[in-house]
N, C-alpha and C. Protein backbone atom coordinates (compact mmCIF):
# COMPACT_ATOMS: atom_id res chain seq x y z
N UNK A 1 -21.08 59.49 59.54
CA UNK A 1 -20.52 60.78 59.25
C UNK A 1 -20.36 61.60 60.53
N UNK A 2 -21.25 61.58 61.58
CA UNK A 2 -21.45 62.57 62.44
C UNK A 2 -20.21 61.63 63.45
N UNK A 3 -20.18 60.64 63.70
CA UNK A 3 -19.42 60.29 64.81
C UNK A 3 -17.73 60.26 63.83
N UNK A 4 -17.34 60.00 62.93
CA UNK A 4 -16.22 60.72 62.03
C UNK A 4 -15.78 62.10 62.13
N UNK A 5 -16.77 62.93 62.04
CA UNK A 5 -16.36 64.40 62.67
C UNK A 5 -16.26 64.99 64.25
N UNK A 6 -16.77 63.55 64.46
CA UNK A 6 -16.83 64.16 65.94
C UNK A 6 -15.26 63.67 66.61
N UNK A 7 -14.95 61.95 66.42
CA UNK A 7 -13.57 61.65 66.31
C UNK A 7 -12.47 63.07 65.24
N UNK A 8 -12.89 63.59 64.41
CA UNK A 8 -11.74 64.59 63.92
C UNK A 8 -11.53 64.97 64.53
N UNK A 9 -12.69 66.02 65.71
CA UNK A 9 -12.53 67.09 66.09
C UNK A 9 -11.88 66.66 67.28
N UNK A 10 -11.91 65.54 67.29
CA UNK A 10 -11.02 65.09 68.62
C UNK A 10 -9.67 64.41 68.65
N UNK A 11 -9.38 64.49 67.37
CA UNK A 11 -8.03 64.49 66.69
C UNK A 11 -7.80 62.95 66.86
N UNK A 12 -8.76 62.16 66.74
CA UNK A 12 -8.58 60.99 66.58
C UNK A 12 -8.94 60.57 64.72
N UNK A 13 -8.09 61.36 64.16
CA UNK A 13 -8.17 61.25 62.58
C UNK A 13 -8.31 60.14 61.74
N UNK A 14 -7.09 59.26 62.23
CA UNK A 14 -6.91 58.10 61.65
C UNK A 14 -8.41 57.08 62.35
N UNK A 15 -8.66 56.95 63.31
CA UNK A 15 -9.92 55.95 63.63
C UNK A 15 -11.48 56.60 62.87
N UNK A 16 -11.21 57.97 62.93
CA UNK A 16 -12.19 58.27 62.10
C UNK A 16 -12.47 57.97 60.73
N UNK A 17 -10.87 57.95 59.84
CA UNK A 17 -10.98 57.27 58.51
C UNK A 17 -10.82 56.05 58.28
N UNK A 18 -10.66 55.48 59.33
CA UNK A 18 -10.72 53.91 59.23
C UNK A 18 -11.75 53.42 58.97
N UNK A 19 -12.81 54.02 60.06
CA UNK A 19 -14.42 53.61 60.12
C UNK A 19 -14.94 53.87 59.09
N UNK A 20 -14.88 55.14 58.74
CA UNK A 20 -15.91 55.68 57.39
C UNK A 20 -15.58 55.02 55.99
N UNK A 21 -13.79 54.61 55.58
CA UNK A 21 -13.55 54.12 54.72
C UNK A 21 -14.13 52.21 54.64
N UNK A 22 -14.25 52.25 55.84
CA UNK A 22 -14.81 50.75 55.81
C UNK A 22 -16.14 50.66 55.21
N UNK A 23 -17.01 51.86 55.82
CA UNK A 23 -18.74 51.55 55.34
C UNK A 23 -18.58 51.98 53.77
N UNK A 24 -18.14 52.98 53.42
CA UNK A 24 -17.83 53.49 52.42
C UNK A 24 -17.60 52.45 51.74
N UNK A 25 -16.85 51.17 51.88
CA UNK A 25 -16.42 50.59 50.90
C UNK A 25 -17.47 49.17 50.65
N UNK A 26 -19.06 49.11 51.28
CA UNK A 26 -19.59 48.75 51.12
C UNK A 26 -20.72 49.01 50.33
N UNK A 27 -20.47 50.05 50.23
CA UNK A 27 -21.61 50.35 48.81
C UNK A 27 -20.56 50.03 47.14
N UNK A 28 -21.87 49.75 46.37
CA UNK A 28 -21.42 49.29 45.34
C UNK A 28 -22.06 50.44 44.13
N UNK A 29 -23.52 51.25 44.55
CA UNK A 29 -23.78 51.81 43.22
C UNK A 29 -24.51 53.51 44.31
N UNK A 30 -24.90 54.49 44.01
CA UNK A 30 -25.24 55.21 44.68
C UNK A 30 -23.61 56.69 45.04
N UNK A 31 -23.01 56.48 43.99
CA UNK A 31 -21.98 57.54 44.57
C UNK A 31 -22.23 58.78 44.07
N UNK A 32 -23.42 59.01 43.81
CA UNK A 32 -23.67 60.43 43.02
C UNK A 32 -24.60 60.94 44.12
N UNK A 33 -24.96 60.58 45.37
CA UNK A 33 -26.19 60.12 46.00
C UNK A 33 -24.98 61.72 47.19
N UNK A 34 -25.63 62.47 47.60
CA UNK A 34 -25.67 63.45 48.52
C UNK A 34 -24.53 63.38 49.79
N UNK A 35 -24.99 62.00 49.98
CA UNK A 35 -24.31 61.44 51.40
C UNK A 35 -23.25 61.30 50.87
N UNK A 36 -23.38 59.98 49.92
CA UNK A 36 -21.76 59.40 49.76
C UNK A 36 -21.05 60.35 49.13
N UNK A 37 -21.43 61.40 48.42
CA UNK A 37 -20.42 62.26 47.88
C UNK A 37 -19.09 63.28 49.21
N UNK A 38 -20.57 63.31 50.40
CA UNK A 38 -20.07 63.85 51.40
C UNK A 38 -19.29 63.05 52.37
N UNK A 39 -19.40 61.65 52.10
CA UNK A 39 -18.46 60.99 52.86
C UNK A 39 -17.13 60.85 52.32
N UNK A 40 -17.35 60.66 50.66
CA UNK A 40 -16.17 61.22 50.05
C UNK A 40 -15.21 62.22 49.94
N UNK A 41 -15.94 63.20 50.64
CA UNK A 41 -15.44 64.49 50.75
C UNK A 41 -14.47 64.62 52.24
N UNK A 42 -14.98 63.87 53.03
CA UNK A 42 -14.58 63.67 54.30
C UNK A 42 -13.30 63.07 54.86
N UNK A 43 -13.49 61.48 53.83
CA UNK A 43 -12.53 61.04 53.42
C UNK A 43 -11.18 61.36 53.02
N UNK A 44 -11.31 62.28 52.10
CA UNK A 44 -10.22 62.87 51.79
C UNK A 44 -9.75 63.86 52.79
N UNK A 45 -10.24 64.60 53.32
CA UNK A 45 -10.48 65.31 54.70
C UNK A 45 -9.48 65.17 55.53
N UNK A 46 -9.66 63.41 55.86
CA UNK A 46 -9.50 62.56 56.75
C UNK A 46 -7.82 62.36 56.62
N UNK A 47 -7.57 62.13 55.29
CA UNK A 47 -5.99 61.53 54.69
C UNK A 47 -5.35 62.18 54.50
């Protein structure tokens, strides 16, 4: 998450949602869970 915002803020957008959508897409159960909601949030952010 932190190196995703840190690529935003450096307007490297697209490598930032590349990365996060990748880990992101390794979880299978846990999406109600704090983080992933906020990576979800980011995500969209991101696109």
């Amino acid at each position: 998450m932190s190196l995703s915002r840190l690529w935003q803020q450096q307007g490297k957008k697209e490598e930032a949602r590349r990365m996060l959508a990748e880990i992101y897409g390794w979880f299978t159960e846990g999406f109600d869970t704090a983080d992933l909601q906020e990576a979800k949030a980011l995500l969209r952010e991101l696109s």
